[in-house]
Protein backbone atom coordinates (compact mmCIF):
# COMPACT_ATOMS: atom_id res chain seq x y z
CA UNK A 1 -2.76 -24.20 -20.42
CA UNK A 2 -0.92 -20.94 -20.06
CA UNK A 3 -4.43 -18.39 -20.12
CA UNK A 4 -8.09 -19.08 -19.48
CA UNK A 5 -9.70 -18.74 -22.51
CA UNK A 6 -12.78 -16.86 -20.59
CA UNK A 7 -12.79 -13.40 -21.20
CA UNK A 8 -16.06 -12.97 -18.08
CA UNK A 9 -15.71 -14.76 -15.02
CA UNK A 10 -19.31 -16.13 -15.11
CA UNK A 11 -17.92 -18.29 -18.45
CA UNK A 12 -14.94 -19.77 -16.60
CA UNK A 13 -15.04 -23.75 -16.34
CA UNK A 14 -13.93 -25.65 -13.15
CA UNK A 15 -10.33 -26.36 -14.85
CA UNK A 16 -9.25 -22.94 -15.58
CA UNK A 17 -9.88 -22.17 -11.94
CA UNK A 18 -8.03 -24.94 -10.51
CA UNK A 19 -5.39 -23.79 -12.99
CA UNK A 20 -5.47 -20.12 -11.84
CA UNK A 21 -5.28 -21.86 -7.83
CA UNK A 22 -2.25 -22.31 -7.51
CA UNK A 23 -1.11 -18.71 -9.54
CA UNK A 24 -2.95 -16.80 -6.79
CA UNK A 25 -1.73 -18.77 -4.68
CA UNK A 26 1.87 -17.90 -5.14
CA UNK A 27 0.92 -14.53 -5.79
CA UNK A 28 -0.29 -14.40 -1.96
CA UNK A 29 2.54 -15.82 -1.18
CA UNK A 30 4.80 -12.70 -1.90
CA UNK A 31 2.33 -10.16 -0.11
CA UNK A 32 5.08 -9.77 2.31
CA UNK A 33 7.25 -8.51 -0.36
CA UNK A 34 5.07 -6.13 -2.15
CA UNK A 35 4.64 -4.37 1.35
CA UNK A 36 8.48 -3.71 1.31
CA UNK A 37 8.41 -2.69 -1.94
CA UNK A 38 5.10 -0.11 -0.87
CA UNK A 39 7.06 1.09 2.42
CA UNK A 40 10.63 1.64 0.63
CA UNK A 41 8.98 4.00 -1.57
CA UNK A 42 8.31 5.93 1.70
CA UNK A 43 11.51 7.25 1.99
CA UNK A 44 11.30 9.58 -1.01
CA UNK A 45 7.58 9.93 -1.55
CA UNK A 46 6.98 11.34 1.60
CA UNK A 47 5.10 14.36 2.87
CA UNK A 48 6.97 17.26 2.99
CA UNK A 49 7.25 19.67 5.67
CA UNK A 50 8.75 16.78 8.81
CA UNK A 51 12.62 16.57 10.17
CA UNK A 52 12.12 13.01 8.80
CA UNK A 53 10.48 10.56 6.08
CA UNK A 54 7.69 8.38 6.50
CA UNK A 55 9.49 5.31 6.51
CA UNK A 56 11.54 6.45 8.85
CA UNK A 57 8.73 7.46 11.10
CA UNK A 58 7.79 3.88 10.47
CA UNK A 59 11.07 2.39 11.31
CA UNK A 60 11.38 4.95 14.24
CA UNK A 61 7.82 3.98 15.80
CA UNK A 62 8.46 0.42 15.41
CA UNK A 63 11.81 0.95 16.96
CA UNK A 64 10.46 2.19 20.14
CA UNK A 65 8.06 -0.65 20.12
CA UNK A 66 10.18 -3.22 19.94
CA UNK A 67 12.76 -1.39 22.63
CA UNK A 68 9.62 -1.28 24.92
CA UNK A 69 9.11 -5.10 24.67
CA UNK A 70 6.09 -5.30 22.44
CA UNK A 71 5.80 -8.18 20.32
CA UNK A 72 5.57 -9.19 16.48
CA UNK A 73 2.40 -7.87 16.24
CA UNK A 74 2.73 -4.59 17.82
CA UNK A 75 6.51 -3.90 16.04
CA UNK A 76 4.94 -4.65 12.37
CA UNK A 77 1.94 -2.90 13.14
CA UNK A 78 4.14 0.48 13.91
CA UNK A 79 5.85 -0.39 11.56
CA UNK A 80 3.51 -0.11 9.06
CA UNK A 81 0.66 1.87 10.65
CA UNK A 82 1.06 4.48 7.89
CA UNK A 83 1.68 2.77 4.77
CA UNK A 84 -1.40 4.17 3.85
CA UNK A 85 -0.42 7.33 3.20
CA UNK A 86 0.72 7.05 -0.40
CA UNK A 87 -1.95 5.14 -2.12
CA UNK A 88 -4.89 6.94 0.69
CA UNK A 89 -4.10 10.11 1.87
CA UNK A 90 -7.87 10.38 3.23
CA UNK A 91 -8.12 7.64 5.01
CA UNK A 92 -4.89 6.01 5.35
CA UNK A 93 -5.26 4.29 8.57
CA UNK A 94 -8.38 2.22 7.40
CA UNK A 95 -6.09 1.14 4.24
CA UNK A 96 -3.00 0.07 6.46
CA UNK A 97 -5.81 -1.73 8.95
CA UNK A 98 -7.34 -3.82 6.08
CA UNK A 99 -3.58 -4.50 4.93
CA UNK A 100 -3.16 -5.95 8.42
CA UNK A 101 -6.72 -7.10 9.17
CA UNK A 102 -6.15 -11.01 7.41
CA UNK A 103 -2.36 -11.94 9.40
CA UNK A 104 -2.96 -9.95 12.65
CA UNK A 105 -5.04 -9.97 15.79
CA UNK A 106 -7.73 -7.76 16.42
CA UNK A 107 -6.48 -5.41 18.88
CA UNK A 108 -3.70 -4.16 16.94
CA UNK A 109 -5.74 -4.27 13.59
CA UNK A 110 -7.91 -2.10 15.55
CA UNK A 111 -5.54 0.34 16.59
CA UNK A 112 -3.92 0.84 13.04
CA UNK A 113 -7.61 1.21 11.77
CA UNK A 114 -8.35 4.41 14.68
CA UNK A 115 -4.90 5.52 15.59
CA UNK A 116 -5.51 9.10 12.93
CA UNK A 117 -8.59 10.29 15.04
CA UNK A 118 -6.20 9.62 18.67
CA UNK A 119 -3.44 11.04 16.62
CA UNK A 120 -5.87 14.48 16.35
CA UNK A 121 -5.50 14.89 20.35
CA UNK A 122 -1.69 15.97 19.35
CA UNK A 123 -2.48 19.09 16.89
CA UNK A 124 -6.22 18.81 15.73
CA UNK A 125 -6.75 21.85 17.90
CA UNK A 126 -4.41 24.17 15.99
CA UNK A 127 -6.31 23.98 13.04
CA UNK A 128 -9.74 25.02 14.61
CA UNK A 129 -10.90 21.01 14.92
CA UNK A 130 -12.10 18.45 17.31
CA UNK A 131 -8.95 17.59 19.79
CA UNK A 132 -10.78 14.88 21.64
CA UNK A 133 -12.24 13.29 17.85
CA UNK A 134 -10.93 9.44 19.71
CA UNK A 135 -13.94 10.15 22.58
CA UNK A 136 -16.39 8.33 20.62
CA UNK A 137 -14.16 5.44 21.09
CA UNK A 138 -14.48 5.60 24.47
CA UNK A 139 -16.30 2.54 24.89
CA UNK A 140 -14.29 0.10 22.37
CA UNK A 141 -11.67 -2.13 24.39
CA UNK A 142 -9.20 -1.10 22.54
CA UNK A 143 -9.50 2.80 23.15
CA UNK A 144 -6.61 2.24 25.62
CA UNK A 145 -4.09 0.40 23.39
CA UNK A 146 -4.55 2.73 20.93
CA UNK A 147 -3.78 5.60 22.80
CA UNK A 148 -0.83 4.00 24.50
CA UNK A 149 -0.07 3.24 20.74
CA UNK A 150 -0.13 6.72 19.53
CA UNK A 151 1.67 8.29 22.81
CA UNK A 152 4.32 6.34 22.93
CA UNK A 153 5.03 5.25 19.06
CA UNK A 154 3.65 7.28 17.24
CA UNK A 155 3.39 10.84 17.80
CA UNK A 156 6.43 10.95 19.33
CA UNK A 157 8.69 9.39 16.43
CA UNK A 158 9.45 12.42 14.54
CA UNK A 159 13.21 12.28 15.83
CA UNK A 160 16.19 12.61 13.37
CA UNK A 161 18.11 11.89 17.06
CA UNK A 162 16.91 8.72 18.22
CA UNK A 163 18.81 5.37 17.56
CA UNK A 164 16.46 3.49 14.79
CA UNK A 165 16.93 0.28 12.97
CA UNK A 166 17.12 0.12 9.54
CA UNK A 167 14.41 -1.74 7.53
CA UNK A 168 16.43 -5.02 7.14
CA UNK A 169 16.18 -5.47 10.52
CA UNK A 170 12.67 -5.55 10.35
CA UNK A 171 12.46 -7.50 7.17
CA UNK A 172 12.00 -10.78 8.96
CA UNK A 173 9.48 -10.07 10.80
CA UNK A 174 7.43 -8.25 8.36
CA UNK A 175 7.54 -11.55 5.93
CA UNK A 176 6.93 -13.88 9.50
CA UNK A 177 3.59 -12.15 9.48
CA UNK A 178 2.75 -12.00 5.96
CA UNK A 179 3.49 -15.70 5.97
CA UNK A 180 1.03 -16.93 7.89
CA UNK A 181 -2.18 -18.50 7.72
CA UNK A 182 -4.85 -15.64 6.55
CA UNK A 183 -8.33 -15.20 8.24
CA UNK A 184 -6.55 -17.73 11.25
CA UNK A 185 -9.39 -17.56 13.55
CA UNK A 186 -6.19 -18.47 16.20
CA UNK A 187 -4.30 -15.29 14.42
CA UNK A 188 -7.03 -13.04 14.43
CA UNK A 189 -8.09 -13.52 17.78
CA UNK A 190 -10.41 -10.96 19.98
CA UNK A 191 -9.63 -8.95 23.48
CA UNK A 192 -6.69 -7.70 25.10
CA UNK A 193 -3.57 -10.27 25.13
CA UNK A 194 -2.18 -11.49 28.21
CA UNK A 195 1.51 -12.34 28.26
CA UNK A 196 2.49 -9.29 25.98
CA UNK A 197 3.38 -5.99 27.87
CA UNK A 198 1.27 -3.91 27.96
CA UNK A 199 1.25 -0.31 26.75
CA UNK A 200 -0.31 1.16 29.88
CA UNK A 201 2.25 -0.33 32.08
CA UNK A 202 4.73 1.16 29.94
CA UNK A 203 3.39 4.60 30.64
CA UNK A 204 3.53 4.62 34.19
């Protein structure tokens, strides 16, 4: 067999979907890959206007992650907290989050999915709108790491000075991740992880 022959899902029989199992299967299996592909493209389809591109505000805020002792998790998630902005301009940070949501654990996923309303504290306020847009995150668990996140990786990597890796460096871990088990209840896991430094600490 080298196509279904259904032409509506509802008509498919059980052996053209164990046939098309394995297909998707591989096809999951390079997810890592097509999110290179999305984040090289950063580097000339990038908003105008900054000292540098989006990738290598990417590469920057992961960078300082990394140099700050995060782990995987954190790195990859600066890494590609705005990958978003390409494909979803509006609401990038829900479209890198959902990226993220199936390898990742929750507290990170979360941050990616909120850090553009914490990122308003910055400059909302110069354009005549709410500053303090994260306060009705107060209550989440996360509302810390997240503005950790955004104080020290992300609003502040915007610097054609600072030392940053390139992308291979990175390429590892970004297919680690990808590689894993998706919807891991042990991957995905809830609340604030002990053992990895934490943001706060770094602040103070």
């Amino acid at each position: 067999m080298k196509t279904v022959d259904f032409t509506a899902m509802k008509d498919g029989t059980e052996e053209e979907y164990l046939f098309l199992k394995p297909l998707e299967n591989e096809h999951v299996s390079h997810t890592g890959d097509r999110v290179l592909r999305e984040l090289r493209l950063q580097q000339e389809e990038t908003l105008p206007g900054y000292k540098i591109s989006r990738l290598e505000h990417g590469l920057q805020a992961a960078t300082r992650a990394l140099n700050e002792g995060a782990d995987i998790d954190w790195v990859v998630g600066a890494l590609l907290h705005d990958i978003g902005d390409g494909l979803a301009p509006q609401n990038h940070d829900r479209f890198a989050a959902e990226i993220l949501r199936p390898y990742m654990r929750e507290e990170v996923v979360w941050t990616v999915e909120h850090h553009a309303s914490f990122q308003m504290y910055y400059y909302a306020h110069h354009y005549g709108w709410n500053q303090h847009e994260r306060e009705k995150y107060r209550d989440s668990i996360y509302f810390q790491s997240c503005a950790d996140f955004c104080e020290r990786w992300d609003q502040s990597s915007f610097d054609p000075a600072y030392p940053t890796k390139n992308l291979d460096f990175f390429v590892p871990m970004v297919k680690e991740v990808f590689a894993r088990k998706a919807h891991d209840p042990a991957v995905q896991q809830k609340g604030i992880v002990k053992g990895v430094p934490p943001l706060m600490a770094a602040a103070e």
